[in-house]
N, C-alpha and C. Protein backbone atom coordinates (compact mmCIF):
# COMPACT_ATOMS: atom_id res chain seq x y z
N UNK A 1 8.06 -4.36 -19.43
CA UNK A 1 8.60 -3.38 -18.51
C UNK A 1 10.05 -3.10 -18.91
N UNK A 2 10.52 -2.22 -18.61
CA UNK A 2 11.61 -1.77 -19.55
C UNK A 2 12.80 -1.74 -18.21
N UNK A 3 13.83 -2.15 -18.32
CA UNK A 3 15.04 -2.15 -17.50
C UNK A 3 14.90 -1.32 -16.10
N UNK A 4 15.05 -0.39 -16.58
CA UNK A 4 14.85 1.24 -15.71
C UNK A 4 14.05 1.06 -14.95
N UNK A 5 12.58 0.71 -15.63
CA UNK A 5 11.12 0.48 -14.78
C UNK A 5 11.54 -0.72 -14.00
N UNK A 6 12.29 -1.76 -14.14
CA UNK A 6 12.24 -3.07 -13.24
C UNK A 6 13.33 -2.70 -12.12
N UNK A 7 14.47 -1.84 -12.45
CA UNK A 7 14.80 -1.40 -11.42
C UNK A 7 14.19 -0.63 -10.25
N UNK A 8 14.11 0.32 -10.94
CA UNK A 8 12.97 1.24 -9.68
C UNK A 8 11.63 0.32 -8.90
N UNK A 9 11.19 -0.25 -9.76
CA UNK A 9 10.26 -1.34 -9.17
C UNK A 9 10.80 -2.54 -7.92
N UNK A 10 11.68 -3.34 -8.16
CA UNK A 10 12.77 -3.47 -7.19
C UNK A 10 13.33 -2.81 -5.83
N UNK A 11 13.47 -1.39 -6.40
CA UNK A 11 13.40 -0.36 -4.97
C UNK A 11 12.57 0.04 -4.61
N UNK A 12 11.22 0.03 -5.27
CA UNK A 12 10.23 -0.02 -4.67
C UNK A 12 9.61 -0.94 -3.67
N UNK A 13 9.62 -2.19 -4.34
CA UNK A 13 9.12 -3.21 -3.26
C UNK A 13 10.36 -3.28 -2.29
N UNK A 14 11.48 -2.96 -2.06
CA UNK A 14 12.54 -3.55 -1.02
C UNK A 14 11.80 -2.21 0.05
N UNK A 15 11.72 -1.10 -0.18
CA UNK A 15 11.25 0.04 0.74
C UNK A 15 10.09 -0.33 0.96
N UNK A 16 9.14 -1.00 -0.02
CA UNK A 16 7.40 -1.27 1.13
C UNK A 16 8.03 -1.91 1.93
N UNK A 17 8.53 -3.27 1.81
CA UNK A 17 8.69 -4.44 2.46
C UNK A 17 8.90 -4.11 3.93
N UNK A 18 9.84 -3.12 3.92
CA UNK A 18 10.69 -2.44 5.09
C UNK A 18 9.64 -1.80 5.88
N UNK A 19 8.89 -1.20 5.49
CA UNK A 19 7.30 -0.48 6.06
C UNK A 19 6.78 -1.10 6.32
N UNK A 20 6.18 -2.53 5.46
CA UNK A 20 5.35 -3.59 5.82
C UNK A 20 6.23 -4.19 7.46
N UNK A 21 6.94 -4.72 6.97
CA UNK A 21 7.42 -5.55 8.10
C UNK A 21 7.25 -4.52 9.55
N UNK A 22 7.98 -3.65 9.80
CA UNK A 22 7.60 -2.59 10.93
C UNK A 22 5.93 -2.14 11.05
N UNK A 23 4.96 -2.08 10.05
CA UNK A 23 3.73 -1.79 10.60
C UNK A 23 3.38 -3.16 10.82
N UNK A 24 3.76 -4.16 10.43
CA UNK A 24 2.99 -5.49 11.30
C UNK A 24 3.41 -5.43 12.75
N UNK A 25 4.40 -4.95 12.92
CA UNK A 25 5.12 -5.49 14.46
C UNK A 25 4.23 -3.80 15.26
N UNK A 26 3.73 -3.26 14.59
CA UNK A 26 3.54 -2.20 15.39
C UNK A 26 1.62 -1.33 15.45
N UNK A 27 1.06 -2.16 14.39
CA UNK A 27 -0.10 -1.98 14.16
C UNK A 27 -0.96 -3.11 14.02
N UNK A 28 -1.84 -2.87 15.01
CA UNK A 28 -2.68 -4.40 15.15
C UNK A 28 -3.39 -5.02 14.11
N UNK A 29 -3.83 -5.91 13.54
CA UNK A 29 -4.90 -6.27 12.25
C UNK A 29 -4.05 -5.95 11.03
N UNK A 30 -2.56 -5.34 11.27
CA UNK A 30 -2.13 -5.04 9.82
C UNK A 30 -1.52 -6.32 9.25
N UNK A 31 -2.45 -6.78 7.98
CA UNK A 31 -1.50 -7.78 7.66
C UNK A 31 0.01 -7.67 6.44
N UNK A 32 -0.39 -6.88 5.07
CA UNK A 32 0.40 -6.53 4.34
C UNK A 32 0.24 -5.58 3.45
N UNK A 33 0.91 -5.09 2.36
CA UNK A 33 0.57 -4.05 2.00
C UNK A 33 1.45 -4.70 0.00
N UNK A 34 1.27 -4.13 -0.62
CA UNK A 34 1.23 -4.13 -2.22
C UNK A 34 1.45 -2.94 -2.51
N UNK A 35 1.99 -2.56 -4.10
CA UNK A 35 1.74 -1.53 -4.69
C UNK A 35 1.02 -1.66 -6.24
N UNK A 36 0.41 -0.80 -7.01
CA UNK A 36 0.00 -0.91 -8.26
C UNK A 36 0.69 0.80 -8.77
N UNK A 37 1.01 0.31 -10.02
CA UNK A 37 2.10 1.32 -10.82
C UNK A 37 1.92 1.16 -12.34
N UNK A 38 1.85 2.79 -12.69
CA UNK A 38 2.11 2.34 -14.42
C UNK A 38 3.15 3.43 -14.35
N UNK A 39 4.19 2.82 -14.55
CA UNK A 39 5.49 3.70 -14.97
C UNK A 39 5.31 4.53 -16.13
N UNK A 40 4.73 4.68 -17.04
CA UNK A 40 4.64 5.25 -17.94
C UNK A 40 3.87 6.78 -17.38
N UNK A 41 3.21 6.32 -16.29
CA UNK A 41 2.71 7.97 -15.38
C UNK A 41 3.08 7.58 -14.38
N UNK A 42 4.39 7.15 -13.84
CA UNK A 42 5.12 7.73 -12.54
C UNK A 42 6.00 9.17 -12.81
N UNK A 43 5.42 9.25 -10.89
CA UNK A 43 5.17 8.62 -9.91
C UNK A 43 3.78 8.55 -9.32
N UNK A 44 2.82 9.99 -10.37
CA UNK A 44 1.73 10.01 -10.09
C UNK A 44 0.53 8.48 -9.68
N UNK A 45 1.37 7.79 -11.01
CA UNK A 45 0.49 6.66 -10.83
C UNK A 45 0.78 5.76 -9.86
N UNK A 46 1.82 5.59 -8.80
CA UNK A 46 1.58 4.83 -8.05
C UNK A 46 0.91 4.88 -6.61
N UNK A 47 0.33 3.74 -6.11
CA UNK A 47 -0.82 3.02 -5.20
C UNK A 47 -0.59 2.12 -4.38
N UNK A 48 -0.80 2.69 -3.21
CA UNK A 48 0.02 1.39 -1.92
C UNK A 48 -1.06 1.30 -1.37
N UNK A 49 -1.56 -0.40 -1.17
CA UNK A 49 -2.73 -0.42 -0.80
C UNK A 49 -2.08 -1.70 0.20
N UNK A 50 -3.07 -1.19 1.69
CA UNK A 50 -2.37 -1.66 2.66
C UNK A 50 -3.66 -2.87 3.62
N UNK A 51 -3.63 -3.92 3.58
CA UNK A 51 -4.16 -4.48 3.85
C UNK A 51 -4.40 -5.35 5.50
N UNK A 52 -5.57 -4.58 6.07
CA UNK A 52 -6.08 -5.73 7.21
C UNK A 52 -6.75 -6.69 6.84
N UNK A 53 -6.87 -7.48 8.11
CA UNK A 53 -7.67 -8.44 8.09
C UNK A 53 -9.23 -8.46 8.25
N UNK A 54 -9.37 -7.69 8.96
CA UNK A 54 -11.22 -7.45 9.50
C UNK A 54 -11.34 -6.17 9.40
N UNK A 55 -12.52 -5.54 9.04
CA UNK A 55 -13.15 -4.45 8.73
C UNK A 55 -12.94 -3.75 9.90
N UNK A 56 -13.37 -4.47 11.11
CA UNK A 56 -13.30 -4.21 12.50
C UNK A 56 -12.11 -3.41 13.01
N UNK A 57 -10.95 -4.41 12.66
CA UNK A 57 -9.35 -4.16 12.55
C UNK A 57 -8.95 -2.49 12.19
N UNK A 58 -9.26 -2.45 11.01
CA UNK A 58 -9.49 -1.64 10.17
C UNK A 58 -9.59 -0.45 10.80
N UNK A 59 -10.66 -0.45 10.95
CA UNK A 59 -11.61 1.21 12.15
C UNK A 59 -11.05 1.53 13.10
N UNK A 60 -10.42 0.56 13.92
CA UNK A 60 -10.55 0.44 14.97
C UNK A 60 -8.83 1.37 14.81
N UNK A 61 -8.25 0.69 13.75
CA UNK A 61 -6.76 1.47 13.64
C UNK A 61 -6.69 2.78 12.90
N UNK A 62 -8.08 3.05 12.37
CA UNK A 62 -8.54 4.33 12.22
C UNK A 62 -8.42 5.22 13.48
N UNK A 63 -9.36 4.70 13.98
CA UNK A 63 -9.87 5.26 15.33
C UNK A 63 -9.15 5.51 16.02
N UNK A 64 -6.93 5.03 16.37
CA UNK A 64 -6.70 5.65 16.94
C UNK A 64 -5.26 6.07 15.41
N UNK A 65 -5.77 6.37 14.77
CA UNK A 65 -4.57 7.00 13.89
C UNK A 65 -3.30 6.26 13.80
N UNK A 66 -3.50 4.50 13.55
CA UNK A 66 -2.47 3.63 13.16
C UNK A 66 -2.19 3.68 11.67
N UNK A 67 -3.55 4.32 11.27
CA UNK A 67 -3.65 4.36 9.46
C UNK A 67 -2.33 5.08 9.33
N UNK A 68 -2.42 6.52 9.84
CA UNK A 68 -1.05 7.31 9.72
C UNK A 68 0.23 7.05 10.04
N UNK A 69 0.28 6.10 11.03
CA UNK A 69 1.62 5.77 11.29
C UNK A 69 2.08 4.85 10.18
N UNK A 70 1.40 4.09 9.35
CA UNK A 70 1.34 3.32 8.49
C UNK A 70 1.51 4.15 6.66
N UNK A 71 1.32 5.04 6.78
CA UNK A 71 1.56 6.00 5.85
C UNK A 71 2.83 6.53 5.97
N UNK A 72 2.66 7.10 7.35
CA UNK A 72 4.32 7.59 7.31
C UNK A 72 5.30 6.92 7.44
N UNK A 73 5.16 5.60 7.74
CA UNK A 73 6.30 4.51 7.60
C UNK A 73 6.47 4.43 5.84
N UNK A 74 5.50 4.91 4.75
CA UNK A 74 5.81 4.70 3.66
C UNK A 74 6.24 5.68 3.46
N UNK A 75 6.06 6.60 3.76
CA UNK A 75 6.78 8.27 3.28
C UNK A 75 8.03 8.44 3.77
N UNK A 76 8.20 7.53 4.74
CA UNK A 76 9.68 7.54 5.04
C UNK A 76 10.82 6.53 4.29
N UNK A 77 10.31 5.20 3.78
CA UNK A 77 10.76 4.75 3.15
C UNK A 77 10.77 4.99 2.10
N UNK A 78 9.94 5.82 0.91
CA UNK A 78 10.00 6.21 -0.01
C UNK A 78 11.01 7.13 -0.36
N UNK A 79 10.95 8.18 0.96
CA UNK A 79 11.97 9.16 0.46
C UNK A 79 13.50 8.40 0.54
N UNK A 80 13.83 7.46 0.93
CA UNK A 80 14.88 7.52 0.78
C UNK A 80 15.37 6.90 -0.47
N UNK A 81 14.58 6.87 -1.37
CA UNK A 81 14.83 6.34 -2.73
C UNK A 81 14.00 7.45 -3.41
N UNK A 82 14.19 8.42 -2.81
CA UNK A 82 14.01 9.76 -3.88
C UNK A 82 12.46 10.17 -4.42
N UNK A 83 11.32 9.24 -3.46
CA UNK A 83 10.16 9.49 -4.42
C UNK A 83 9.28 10.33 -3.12
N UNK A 84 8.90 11.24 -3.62
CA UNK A 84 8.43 12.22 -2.99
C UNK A 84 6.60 12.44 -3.59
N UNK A 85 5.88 12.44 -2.44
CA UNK A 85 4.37 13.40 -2.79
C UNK A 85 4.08 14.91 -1.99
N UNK A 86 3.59 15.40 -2.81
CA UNK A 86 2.57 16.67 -1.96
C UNK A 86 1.75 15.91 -0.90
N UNK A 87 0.96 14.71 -1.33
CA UNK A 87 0.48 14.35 -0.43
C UNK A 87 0.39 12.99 -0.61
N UNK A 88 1.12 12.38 0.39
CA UNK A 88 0.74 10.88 0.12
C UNK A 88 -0.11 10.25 0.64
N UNK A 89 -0.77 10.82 1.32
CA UNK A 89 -2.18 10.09 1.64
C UNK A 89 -3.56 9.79 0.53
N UNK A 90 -3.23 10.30 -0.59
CA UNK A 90 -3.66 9.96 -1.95
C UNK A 90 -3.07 9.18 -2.49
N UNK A 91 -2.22 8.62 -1.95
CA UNK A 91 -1.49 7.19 -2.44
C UNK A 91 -1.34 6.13 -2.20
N UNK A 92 -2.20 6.00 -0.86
CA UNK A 92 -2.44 5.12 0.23
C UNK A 92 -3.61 4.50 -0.12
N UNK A 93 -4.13 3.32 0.07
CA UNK A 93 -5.15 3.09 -0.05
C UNK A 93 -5.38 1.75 1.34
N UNK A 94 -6.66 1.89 1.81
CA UNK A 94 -6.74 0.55 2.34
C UNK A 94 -7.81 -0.11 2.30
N UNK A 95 -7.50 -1.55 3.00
CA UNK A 95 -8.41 -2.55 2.31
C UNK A 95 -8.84 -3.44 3.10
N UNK A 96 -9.25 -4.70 3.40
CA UNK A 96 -9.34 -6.05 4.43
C UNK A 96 -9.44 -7.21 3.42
N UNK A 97 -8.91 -8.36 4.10
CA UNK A 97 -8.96 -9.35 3.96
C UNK A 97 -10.31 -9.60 3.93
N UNK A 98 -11.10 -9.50 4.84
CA UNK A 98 -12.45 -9.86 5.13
C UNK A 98 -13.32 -9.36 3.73
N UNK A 99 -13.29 -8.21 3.71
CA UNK A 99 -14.15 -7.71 2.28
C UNK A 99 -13.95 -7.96 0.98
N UNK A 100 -12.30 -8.42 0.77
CA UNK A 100 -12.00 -9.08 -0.74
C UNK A 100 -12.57 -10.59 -0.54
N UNK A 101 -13.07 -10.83 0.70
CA UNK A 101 -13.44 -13.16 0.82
C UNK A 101 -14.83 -12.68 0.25
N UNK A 102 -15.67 -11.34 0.86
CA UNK A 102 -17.04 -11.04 0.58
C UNK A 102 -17.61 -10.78 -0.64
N UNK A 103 -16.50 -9.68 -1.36
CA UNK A 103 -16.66 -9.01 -2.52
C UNK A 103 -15.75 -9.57 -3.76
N UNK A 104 -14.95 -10.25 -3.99
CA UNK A 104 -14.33 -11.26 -4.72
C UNK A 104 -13.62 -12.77 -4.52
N UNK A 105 -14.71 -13.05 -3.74
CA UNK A 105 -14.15 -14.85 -3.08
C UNK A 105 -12.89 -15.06 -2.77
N UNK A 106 -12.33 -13.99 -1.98
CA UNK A 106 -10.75 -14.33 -1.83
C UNK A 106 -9.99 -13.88 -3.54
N UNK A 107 -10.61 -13.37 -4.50
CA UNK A 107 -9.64 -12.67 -5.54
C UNK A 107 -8.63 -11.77 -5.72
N UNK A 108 -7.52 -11.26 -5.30
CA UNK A 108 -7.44 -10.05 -5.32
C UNK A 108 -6.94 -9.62 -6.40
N UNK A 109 -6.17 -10.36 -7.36
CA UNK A 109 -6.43 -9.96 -8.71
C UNK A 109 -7.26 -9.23 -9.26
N UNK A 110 -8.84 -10.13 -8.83
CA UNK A 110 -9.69 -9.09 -9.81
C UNK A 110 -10.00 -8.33 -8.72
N UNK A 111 -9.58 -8.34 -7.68
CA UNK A 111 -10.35 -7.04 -7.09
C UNK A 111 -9.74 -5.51 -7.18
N UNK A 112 -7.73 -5.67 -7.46
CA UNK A 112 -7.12 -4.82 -7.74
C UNK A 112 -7.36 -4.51 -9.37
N UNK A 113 -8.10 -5.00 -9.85
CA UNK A 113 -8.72 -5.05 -11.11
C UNK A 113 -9.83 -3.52 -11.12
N UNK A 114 -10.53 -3.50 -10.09
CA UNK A 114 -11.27 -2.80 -9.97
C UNK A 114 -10.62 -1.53 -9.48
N UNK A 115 -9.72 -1.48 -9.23
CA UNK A 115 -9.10 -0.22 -8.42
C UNK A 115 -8.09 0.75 -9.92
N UNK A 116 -8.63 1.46 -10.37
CA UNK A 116 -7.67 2.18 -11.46
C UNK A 116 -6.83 3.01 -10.87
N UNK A 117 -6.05 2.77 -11.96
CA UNK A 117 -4.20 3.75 -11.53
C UNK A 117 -4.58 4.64 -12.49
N UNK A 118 -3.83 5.82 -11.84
CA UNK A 118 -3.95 7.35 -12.97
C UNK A 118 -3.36 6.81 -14.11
């Protein structure tokens, strides 16, 4: 990773963190959230994948549009380090705890393995 890239990466995770921490205190079942990035196709390529605990959890924060508040807590932290989408809800991704124990024994390595970046 090249200087530049470890910086911006750096301001990247300090702005999830800041999102993460406020959608836990404010969205039920949310436990944390990650990003996946190939700088070499940013910003297109990056992927915030935001993780509950239960599938249940999940829907249920569907169901009343916590997903979005959880998005726009990243779109707000993003912009203030200059990174902007048309749409960032193509950048969002989510996930559960429960389905990575089902579908990769608790892996998430290989399970973000399975998830390709542009």
């Amino acid at each position: 990773m090249k200087k530049t890239d470890k910086k911006l990466d750096n301001q990247i995770c300090k702005v999830l963190t800041n999102a993460c921490e406020t959608a836990k205190s404010q969205v039920d079942g949310f436990q944390w959230l990650t990003h996946l990035v190939n700088y070499n196709q940013f910003p297109e390529s990056l992927l915030i994948i935001c993780i509950f605990d239960t599938k249940t959890e999940l829907e249920q924060a569907q169901q009343e549009s916590q997903n979005l508040v959880i998005v726009s807590l990243i779109k707000n932290e993003l912009k203030q380090i200059n990174i902007r989408f048309n749409d960032i809800k193509s950048h969002v991704l989510f996930d559960t705890e429960e389905a990575c124990e089902v579908q990769h024994n608790g892996n998430w390595q290989k399970r973000f393995k399975d998830i390709s970046i542009k």
